[in-house]
Protein backbone atom coordinates (compact mmCIF):
# COMPACT_ATOMS: atom_id res chain seq x y z
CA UNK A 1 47.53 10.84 -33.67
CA UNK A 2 44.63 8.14 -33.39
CA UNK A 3 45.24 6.91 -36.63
CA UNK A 4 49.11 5.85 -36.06
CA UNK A 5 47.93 3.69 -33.12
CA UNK A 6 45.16 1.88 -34.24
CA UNK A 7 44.64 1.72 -38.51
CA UNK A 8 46.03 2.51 -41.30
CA UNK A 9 42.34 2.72 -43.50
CA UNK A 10 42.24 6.43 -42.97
CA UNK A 11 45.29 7.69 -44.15
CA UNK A 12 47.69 10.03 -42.55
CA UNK A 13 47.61 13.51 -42.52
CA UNK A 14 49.72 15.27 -44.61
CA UNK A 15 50.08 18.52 -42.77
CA UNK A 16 51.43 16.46 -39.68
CA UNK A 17 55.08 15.73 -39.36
CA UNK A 18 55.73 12.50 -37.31
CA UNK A 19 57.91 11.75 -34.83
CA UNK A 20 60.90 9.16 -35.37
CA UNK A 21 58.68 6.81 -33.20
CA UNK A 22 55.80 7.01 -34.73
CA UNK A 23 56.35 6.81 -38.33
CA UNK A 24 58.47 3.23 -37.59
CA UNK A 25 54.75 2.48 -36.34
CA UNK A 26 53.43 3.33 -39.46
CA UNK A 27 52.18 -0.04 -40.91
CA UNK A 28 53.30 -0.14 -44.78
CA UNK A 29 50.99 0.82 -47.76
CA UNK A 30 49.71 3.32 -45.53
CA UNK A 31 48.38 6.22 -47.74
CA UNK A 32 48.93 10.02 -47.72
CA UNK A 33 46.05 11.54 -49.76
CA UNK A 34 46.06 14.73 -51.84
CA UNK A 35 43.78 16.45 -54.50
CA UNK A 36 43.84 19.53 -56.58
CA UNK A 37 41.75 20.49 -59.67
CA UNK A 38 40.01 16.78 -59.86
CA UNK A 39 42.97 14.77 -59.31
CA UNK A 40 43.74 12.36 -57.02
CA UNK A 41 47.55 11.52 -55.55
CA UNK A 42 47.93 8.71 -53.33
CA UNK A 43 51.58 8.21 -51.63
CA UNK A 44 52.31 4.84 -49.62
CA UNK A 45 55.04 2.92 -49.29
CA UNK A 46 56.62 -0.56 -47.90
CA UNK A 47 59.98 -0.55 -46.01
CA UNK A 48 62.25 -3.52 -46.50
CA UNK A 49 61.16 -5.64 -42.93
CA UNK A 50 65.19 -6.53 -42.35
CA UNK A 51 66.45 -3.03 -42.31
CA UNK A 52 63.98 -1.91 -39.43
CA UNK A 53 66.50 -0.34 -36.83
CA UNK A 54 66.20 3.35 -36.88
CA UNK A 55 69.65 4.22 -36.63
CA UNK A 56 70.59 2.39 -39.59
CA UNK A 57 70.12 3.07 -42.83
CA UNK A 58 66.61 1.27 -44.09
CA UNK A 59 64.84 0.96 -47.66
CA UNK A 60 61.54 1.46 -48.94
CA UNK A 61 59.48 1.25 -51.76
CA UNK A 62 57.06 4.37 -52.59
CA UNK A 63 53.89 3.73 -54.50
CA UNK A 64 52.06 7.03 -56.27
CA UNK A 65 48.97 6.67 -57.41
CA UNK A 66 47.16 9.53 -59.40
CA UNK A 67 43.51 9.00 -60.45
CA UNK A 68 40.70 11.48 -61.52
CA UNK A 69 37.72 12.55 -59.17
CA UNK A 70 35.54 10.18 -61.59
CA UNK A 71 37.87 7.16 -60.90
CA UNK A 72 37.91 7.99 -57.24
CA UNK A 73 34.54 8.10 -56.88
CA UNK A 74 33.67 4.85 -58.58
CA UNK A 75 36.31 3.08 -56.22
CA UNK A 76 34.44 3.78 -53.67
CA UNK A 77 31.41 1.91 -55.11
CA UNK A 78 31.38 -2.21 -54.70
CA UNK A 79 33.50 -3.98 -57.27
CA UNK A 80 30.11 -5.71 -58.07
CA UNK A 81 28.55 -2.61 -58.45
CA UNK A 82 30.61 -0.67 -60.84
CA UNK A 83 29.15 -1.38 -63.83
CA UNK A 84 26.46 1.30 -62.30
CA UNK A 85 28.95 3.01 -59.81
CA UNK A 86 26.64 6.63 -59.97
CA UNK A 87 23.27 5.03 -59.19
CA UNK A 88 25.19 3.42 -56.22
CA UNK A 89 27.49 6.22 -54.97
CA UNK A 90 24.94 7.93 -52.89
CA UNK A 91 24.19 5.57 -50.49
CA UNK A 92 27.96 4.58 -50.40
CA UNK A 93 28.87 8.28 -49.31
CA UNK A 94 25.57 8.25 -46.67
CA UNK A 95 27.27 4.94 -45.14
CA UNK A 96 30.74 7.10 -45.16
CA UNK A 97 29.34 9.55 -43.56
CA UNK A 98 27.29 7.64 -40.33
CA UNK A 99 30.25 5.42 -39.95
CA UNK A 100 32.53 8.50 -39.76
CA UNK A 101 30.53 10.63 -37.36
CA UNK A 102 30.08 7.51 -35.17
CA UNK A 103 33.69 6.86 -35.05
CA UNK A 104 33.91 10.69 -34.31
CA UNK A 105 31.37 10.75 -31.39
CA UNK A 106 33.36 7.17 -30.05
CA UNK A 107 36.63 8.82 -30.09
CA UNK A 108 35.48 12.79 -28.40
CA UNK A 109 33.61 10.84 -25.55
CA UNK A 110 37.00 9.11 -25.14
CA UNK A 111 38.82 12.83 -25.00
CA UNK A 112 40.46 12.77 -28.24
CA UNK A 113 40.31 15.99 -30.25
CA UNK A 114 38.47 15.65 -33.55
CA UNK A 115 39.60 18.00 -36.32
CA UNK A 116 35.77 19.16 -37.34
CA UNK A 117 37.05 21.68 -39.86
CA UNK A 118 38.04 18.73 -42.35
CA UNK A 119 36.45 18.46 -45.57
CA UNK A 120 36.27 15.53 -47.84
CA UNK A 121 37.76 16.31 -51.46
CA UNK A 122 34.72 17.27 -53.58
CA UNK A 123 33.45 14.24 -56.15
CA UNK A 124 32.56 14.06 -59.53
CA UNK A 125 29.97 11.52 -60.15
């Protein structure tokens, strides 16, 4: 699970269970994404940083965050750019896309597996 190991930007996957190990790797704020119907949940959460030994009892702090395909879509766009978020989304979703393929290509020529039947969440914009 490349993203446990090295960044937290992409988000987990939510159809993967981890291991005890790995998700006392898992760097806090670390989203789980979901979407249905135009909306947007967002789970993350902090642990308490004193209470880290796995066989004791711990504590965290979950965030939700629920937005609309519109909202998600401008958030995407430059905070500088919002004011006309549509004219800029385009060319935000191109760079998406050529930074994610070459991240892809890096990571197969490196042997790990690259779930190509993932879809992005549709936008409104």
């Amino acid at each position: 699970m490349h993203v446990l190991d090295h960044s937290s930007a992409m988000g987990l996957d939510a159809e993967y269970t981890p291991t005890l190990t790995e998700w006392m790797r898992i760097e806090s704020q670390t989203p789980w994404g979901f979407w249905r119907d135009g909306a947007y949940l967002e789970v993350s959460f902090m642990r308490e940083h004193t209470l880290l030994d796995p066989v004791k009892p711990g504590a965290y702090v979950v965030t939700l965050r629920v937005r609309t395909a519109r909202e998600e879509a401008r958030s995407l766009v430059e905070p500088e750019n919002r004011d006309r978020w549509q004219e800029h989304l385009p060319e935000v979703l191109k760079q998406l896309d050529w930074a994610r393929e070459k991240k892809e290509q890096e990571l197969g020529a490196r042997g790990i597996t690259i779930q190509k039947d993932y879809r992005d969440p549709p936008l409104v914009n």
